[in-house]
C-alpha atoms as a PDB file:
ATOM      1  CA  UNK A   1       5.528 -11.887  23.839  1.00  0.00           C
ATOM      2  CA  UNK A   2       3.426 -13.609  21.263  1.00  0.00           C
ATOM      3  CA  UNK A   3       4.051 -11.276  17.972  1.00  0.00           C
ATOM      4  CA  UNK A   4       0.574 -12.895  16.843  1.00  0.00           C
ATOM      5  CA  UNK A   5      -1.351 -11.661  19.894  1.00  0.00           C
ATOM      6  CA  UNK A   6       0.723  -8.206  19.701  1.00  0.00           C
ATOM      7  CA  UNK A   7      -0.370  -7.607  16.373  1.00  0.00           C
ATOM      8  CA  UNK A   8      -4.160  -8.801  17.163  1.00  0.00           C
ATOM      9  CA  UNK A   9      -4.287  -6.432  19.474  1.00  0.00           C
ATOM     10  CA  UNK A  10      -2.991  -3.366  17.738  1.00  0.00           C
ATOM     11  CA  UNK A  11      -5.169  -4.449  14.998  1.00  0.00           C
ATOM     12  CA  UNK A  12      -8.197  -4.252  16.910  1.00  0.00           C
ATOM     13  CA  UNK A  13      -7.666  -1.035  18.652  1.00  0.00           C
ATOM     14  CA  UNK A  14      -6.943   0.642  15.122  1.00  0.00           C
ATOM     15  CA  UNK A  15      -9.902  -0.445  13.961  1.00  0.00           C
ATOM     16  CA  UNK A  16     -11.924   0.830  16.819  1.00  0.00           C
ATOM     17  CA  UNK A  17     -10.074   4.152  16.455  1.00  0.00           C
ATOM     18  CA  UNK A  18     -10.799   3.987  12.667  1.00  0.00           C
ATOM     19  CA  UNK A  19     -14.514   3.571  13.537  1.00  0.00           C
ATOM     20  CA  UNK A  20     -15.018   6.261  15.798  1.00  0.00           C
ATOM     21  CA  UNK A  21     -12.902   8.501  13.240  1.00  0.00           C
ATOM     22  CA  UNK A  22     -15.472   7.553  11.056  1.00  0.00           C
ATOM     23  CA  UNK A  23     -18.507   8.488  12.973  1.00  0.00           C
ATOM     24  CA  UNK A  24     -17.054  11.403  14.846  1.00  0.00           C
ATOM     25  CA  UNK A  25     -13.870  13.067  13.811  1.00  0.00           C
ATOM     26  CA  UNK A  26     -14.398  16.020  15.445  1.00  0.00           C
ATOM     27  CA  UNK A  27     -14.293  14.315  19.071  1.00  0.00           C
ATOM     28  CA  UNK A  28     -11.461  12.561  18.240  1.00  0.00           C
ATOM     29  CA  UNK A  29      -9.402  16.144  17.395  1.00  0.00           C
ATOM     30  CA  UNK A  30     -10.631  17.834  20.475  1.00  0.00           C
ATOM     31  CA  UNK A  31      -9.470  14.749  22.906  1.00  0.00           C
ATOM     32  CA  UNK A  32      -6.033  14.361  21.247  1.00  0.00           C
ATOM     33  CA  UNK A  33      -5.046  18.111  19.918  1.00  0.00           C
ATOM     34  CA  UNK A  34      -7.436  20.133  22.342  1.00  0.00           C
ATOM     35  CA  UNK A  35      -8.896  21.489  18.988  1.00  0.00           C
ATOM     36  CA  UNK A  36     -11.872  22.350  16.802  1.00  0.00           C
ATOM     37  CA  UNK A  37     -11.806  21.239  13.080  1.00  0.00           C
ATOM     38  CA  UNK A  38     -13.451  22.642   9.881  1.00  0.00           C
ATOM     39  CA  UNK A  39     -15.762  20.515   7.890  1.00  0.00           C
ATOM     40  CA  UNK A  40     -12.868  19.986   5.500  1.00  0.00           C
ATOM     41  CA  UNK A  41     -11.309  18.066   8.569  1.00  0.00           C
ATOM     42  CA  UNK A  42     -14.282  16.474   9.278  1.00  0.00           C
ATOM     43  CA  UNK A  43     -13.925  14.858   5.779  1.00  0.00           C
ATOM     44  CA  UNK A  44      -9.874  14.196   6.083  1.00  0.00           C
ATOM     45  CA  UNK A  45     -10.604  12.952   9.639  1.00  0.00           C
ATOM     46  CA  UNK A  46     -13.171  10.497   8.302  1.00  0.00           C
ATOM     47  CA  UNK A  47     -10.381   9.115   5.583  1.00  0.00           C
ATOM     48  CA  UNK A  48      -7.831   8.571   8.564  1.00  0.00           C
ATOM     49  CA  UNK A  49     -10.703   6.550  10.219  1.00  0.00           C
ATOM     50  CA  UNK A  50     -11.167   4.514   6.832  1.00  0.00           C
ATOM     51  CA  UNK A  51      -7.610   3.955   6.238  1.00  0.00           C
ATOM     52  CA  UNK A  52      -7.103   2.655  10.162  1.00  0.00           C
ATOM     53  CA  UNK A  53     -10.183   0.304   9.729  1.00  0.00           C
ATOM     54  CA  UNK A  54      -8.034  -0.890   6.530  1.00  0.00           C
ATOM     55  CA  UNK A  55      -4.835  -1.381   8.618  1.00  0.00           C
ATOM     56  CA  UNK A  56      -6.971  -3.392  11.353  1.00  0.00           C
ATOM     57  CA  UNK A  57      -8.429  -5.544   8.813  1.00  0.00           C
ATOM     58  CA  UNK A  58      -5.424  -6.167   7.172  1.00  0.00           C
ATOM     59  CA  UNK A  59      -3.347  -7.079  10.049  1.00  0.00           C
ATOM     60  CA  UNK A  60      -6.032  -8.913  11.753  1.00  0.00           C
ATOM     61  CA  UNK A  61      -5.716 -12.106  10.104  1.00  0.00           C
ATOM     62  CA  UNK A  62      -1.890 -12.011  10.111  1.00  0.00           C
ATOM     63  CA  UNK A  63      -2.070 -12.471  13.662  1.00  0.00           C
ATOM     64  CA  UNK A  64      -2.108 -16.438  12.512  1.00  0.00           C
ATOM     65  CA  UNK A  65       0.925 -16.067  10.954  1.00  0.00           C
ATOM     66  CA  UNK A  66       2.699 -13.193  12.401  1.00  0.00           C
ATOM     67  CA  UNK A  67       6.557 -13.125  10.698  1.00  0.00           C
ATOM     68  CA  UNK A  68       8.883 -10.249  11.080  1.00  0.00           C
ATOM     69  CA  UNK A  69       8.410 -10.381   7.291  1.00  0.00           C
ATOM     70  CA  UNK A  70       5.004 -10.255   7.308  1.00  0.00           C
ATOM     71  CA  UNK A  71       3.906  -7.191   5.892  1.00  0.00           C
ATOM     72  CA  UNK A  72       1.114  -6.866   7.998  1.00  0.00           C
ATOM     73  CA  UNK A  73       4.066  -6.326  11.046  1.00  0.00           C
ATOM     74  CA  UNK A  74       5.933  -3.762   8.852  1.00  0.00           C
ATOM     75  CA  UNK A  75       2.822  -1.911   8.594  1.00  0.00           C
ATOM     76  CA  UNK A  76       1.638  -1.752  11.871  1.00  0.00           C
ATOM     77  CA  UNK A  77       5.653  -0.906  13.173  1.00  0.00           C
ATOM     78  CA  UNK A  78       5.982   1.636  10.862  1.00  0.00           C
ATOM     79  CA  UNK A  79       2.502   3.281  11.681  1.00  0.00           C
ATOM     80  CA  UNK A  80       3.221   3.303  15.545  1.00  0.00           C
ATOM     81  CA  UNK A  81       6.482   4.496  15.592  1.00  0.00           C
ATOM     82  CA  UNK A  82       5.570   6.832  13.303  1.00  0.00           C
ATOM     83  CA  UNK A  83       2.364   8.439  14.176  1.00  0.00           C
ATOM     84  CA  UNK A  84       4.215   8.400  17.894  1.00  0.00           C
ATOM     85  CA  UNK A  85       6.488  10.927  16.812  1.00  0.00           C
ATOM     86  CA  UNK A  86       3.908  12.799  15.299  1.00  0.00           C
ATOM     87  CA  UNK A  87       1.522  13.313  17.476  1.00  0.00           C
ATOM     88  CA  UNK A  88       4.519  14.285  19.758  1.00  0.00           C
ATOM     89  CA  UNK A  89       5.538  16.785  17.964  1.00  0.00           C
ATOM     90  CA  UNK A  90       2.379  18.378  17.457  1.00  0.00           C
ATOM     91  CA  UNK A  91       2.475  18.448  21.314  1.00  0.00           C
ATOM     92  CA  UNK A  92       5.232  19.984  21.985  1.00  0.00           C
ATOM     93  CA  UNK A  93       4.101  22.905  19.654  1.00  0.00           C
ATOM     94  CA  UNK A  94       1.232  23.291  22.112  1.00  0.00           C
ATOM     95  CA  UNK A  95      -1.559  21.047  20.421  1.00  0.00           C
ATOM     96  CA  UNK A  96      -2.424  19.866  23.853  1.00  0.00           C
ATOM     97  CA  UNK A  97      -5.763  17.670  24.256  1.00  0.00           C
ATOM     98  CA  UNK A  98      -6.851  15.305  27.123  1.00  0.00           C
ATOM     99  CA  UNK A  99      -5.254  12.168  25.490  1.00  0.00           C
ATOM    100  CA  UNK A 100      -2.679  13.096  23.309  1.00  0.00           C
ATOM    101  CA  UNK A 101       0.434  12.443  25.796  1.00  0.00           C
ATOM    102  CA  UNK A 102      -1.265   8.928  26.862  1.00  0.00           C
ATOM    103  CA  UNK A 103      -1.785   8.169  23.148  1.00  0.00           C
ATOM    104  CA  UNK A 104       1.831   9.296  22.040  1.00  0.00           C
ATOM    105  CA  UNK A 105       2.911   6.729  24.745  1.00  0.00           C
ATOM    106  CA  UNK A 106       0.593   4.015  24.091  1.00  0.00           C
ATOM    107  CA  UNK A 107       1.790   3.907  20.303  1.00  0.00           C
ATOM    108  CA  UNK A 108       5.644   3.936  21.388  1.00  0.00           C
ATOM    109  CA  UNK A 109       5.152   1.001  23.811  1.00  0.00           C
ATOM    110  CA  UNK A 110       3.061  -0.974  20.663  1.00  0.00           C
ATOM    111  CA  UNK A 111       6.259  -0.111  18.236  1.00  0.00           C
ATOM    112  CA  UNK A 112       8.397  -0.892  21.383  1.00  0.00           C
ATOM    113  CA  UNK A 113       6.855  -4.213  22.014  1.00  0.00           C
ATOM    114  CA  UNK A 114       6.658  -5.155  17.773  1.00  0.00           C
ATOM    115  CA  UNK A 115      10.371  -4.833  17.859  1.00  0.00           C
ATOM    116  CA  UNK A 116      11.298  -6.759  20.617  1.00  0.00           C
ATOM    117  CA  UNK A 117       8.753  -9.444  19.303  1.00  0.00           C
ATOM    118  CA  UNK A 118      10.377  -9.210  16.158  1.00  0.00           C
ATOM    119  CA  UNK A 119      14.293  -9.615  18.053  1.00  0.00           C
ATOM    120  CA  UNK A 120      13.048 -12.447  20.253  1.00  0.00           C
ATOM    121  CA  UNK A 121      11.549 -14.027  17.224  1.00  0.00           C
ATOM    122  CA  UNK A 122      14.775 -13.530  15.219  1.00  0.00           C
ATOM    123  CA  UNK A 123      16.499 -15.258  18.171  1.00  0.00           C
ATOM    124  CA  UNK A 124      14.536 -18.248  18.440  1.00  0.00           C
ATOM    125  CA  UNK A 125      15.035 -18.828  14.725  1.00  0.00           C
ATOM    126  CA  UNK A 126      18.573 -18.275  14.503  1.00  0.00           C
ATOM    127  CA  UNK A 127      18.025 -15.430  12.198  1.00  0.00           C
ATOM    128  CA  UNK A 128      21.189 -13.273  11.564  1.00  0.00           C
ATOM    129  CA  UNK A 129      20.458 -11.577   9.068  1.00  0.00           C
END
Protein backbone atom coordinates (compact mmCIF):
# COMPACT_ATOMS: atom_id res chain seq x y z
CA UNK A 1 0.00 0.00 0.00
CA UNK A 2 1.14 3.39 -1.11
CA UNK A 3 1.52 5.36 2.44
CA UNK A 4 1.11 8.56 0.08
CA UNK A 5 -2.27 7.49 -1.32
CA UNK A 6 -3.26 6.13 2.35
CA UNK A 7 -2.72 9.33 3.80
CA UNK A 8 -4.50 11.28 0.73
CA UNK A 9 -7.24 9.53 1.38
CA UNK A 10 -7.69 9.86 5.10
CA UNK A 11 -6.94 13.40 4.50
CA UNK A 12 -9.73 13.95 2.32
CA UNK A 13 -12.38 12.17 4.18
CA UNK A 14 -11.40 14.28 7.40
CA UNK A 15 -11.84 17.14 5.70
CA UNK A 16 -15.22 16.27 4.38
CA UNK A 17 -16.17 15.20 7.92
CA UNK A 18 -14.69 18.53 9.18
CA UNK A 19 -16.98 20.34 6.69
CA UNK A 20 -20.13 18.87 7.43
CA UNK A 21 -19.17 19.31 11.29
CA UNK A 22 -18.99 22.68 10.35
CA UNK A 23 -22.28 23.20 8.72
CA UNK A 24 -24.26 20.72 10.74
CA UNK A 25 -23.02 19.34 13.98
CA UNK A 26 -26.06 18.34 15.19
CA UNK A 27 -26.59 15.62 12.30
CA UNK A 28 -23.39 14.44 12.73
CA UNK A 29 -24.17 13.58 16.78
CA UNK A 30 -27.46 12.01 16.04
CA UNK A 31 -25.90 9.54 13.18
CA UNK A 32 -22.86 8.54 15.29
CA UNK A 33 -24.14 8.74 19.18
CA UNK A 34 -28.01 8.41 18.44
CA UNK A 35 -28.17 11.84 20.29
CA UNK A 36 -29.43 15.41 20.51
CA UNK A 37 -26.89 18.21 21.42
CA UNK A 38 -27.26 21.64 23.15
CA UNK A 39 -26.25 24.74 21.37
CA UNK A 40 -23.08 24.65 23.45
CA UNK A 41 -22.36 21.40 21.36
CA UNK A 42 -23.37 22.88 18.41
CA UNK A 43 -20.43 25.34 18.98
CA UNK A 44 -17.79 22.47 20.29
CA UNK A 45 -19.07 20.33 17.38
CA UNK A 46 -18.30 23.12 14.92
CA UNK A 47 -14.48 23.38 16.47
CA UNK A 48 -14.05 19.48 15.92
CA UNK A 49 -15.17 20.21 12.27
CA UNK A 50 -12.48 23.14 12.08
CA UNK A 51 -9.77 21.26 13.64
CA UNK A 52 -10.47 18.03 11.11
CA UNK A 53 -10.50 20.48 8.07
CA UNK A 54 -6.94 21.51 9.67
CA UNK A 55 -5.75 17.85 9.88
CA UNK A 56 -6.96 17.28 6.10
CA UNK A 57 -5.17 20.24 4.95
CA UNK A 58 -2.24 19.51 6.68
CA UNK A 59 -1.79 16.02 5.67
CA UNK A 60 -2.94 16.58 2.23
CA UNK A 61 0.13 17.74 0.75
CA UNK A 62 2.29 15.21 2.65
CA UNK A 63 0.81 12.68 0.59
CA UNK A 64 3.96 13.72 -1.87
CA UNK A 65 6.21 12.88 0.58
CA UNK A 66 4.65 10.51 2.92
CA UNK A 67 7.65 9.24 5.60
CA UNK A 68 6.91 7.31 8.69
CA UNK A 69 8.52 10.48 10.10
CA UNK A 70 6.46 12.70 8.56
CA UNK A 71 4.46 14.37 10.97
CA UNK A 72 1.63 14.61 8.91
CA UNK A 73 1.54 10.36 9.33
CA UNK A 74 1.96 10.68 13.15
CA UNK A 75 -0.95 12.85 13.16
CA UNK A 76 -3.29 11.16 11.21
CA UNK A 77 -2.14 7.50 13.17
CA UNK A 78 -2.54 8.92 16.29
CA UNK A 79 -6.03 10.54 15.48
CA UNK A 80 -7.46 7.16 14.07
CA UNK A 81 -6.38 4.93 16.50
CA UNK A 82 -7.37 7.16 18.86
CA UNK A 83 -10.71 8.55 18.13
CA UNK A 84 -11.38 4.54 17.28
CA UNK A 85 -11.22 3.76 20.76
CA UNK A 86 -13.24 6.52 21.62
CA UNK A 87 -15.99 6.44 19.86
CA UNK A 88 -15.98 2.71 20.97
CA UNK A 89 -16.19 3.29 24.16
CA UNK A 90 -18.84 5.69 24.07
CA UNK A 91 -20.66 2.72 22.40
CA UNK A 92 -20.40 0.34 24.56
CA UNK A 93 -21.88 2.73 27.27
CA UNK A 94 -24.97 2.75 25.06
CA UNK A 95 -24.30 5.95 22.82
CA UNK A 96 -25.65 3.99 19.95
CA UNK A 97 -26.32 5.97 16.52
CA UNK A 98 -26.75 4.63 12.91
CA UNK A 99 -22.97 4.92 12.08
CA UNK A 100 -21.05 4.83 15.01
CA UNK A 101 -19.99 0.94 14.87
CA UNK A 102 -19.16 1.39 10.94
CA UNK A 103 -17.20 4.55 11.82
CA UNK A 104 -15.32 2.96 14.91
CA UNK A 105 -14.28 0.32 12.26
CA UNK A 106 -13.51 2.44 9.42
CA UNK A 107 -10.95 4.50 11.65
CA UNK A 108 -9.25 1.15 13.02
CA UNK A 109 -8.74 -0.23 9.48
CA UNK A 110 -7.15 3.59 8.44
CA UNK A 111 -4.72 3.27 11.73
CA UNK A 112 -4.45 -0.47 10.73
CA UNK A 113 -3.45 0.20 7.22
CA UNK A 114 -0.93 3.55 8.36
CA UNK A 115 0.97 1.03 10.34
CA UNK A 116 1.48 -1.58 8.08
CA UNK A 117 2.40 1.19 5.45
CA UNK A 118 4.68 2.47 7.85
CA UNK A 119 6.32 -1.51 8.55
CA UNK A 120 6.43 -2.24 4.83
CA UNK A 121 8.05 1.09 4.32
CA UNK A 122 10.54 0.45 7.16
CA UNK A 123 11.29 -2.84 5.33
CA UNK A 124 12.00 -1.63 2.03
CA UNK A 125 14.43 0.86 3.54
CA UNK A 126 16.23 -1.33 5.75
CA UNK A 127 15.12 0.65 8.68
CA UNK A 128 15.83 -1.04 12.10
CA UNK A 129 15.46 1.25 14.16
Amino acid sequence: MNMGKLLAFAAVIEFGTGLVLMIEPAMVVRLLLGADISEGGMLVGRFFGIALLGLGLACWPARLCATSDSPAFRAMLVYNLLIALYLAYLGTGGHLGVLLWPVVVFHAVVALLLVWAWSIQRRVTGVSK
